[in-house]
Protein backbone atom coordinates (compact mmCIF):
# COMPACT_ATOMS: atom_id res chain seq x y z
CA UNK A 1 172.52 124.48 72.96
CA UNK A 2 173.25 123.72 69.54
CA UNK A 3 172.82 119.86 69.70
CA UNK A 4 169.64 120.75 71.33
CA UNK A 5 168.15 122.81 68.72
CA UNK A 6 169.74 120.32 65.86
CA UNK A 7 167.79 117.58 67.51
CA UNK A 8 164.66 119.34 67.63
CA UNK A 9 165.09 119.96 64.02
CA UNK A 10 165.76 116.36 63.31
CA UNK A 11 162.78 114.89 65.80
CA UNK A 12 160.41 117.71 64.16
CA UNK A 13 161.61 116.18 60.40
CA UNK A 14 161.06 112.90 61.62
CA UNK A 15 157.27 113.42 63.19
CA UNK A 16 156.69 115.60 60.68
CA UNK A 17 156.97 113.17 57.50
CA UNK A 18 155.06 110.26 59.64
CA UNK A 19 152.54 112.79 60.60
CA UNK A 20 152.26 113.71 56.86
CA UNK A 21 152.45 109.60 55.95
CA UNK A 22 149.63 109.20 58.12
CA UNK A 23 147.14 111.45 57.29
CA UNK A 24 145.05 110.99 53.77
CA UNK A 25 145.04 113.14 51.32
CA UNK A 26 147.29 115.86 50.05
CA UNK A 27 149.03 118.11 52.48
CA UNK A 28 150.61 121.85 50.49
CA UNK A 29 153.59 121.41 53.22
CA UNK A 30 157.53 122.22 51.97
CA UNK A 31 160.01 120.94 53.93
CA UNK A 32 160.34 123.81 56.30
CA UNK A 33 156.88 122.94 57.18
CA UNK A 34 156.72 119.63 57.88
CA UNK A 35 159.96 120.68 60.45
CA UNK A 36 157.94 123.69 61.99
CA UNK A 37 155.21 120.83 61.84
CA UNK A 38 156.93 118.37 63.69
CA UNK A 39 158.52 120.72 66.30
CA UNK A 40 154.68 122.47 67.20
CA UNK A 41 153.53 118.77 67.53
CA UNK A 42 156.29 118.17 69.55
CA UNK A 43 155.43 120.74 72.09
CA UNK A 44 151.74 119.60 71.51
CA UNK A 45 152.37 115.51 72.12
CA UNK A 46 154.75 116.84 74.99
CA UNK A 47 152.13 119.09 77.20
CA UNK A 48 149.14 116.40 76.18
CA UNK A 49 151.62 113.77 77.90
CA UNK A 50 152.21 115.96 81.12
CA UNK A 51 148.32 116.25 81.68
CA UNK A 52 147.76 112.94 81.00
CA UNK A 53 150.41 111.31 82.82
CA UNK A 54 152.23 113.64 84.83
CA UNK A 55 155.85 112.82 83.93
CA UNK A 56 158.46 115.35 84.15
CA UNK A 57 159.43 116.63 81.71
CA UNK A 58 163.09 117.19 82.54
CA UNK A 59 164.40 113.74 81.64
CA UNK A 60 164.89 115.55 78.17
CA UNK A 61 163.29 114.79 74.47
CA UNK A 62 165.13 112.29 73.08
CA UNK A 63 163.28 109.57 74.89
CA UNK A 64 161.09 106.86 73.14
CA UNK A 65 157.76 108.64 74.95
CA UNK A 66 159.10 112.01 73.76
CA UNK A 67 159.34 110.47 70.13
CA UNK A 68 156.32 109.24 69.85
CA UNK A 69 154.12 111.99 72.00
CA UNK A 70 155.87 114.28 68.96
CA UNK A 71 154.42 111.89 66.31
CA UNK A 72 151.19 111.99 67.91
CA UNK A 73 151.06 115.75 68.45
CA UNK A 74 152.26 116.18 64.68
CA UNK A 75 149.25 113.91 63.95
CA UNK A 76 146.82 116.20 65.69
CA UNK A 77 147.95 119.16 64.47
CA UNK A 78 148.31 118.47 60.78
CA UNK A 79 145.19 116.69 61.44
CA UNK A 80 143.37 120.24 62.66
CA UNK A 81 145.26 122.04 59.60
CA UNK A 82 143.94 119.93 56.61
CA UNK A 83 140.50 120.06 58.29
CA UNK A 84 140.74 123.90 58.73
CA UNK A 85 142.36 124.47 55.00
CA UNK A 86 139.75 121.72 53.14
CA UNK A 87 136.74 124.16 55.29
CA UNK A 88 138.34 127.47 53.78
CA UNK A 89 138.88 126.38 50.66
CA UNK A 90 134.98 125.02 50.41
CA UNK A 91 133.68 128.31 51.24
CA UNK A 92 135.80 130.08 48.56
């Protein structure tokens, strides 16, 4: 249980920074957010890859898909939250 939630911590770092590397412009994230980031894209990447493909999902998260569905859910959502902070921050 603990190596479990260690390794979600370390996968959400992980696609967190990319996420954050990929994205233009500047993000207002702290470290703790890039990890709650990475661990919500995580859980994002992993339910777009069961619609799309089907797989199951019990073959665990530490697999080269689960990786990079977490990059690519990080991606997406940090993509959503700079659009929806720049839009707030324009009506203000």
């Amino acid at each position: 249980m603990l190596w479990t939630i260690l390794g979600l911590i370390v996968i959400g770092l992980i696609a967190g920074f990319i996420a954050r590397a990929v994205i233009p412009g500047k993000q207002n994230l702290g470290i703790l957010l890039t990890i709650v980031l990475g661990i919500v894209g995580s859980f994002v990447g992993g339910f777009l890859g069961f619609l799309i493909f089907g797989s199951d999902p019990n073959g665990g998260f530490l697999q080269p898909s689960g990786i990079i569905g977490s990059i690519i859910g990080a991606i997406i959502v940090l993509g959503i939250y700079v659009a929806v902070s720049r839009r707030g921050a324009s009506r203000a």
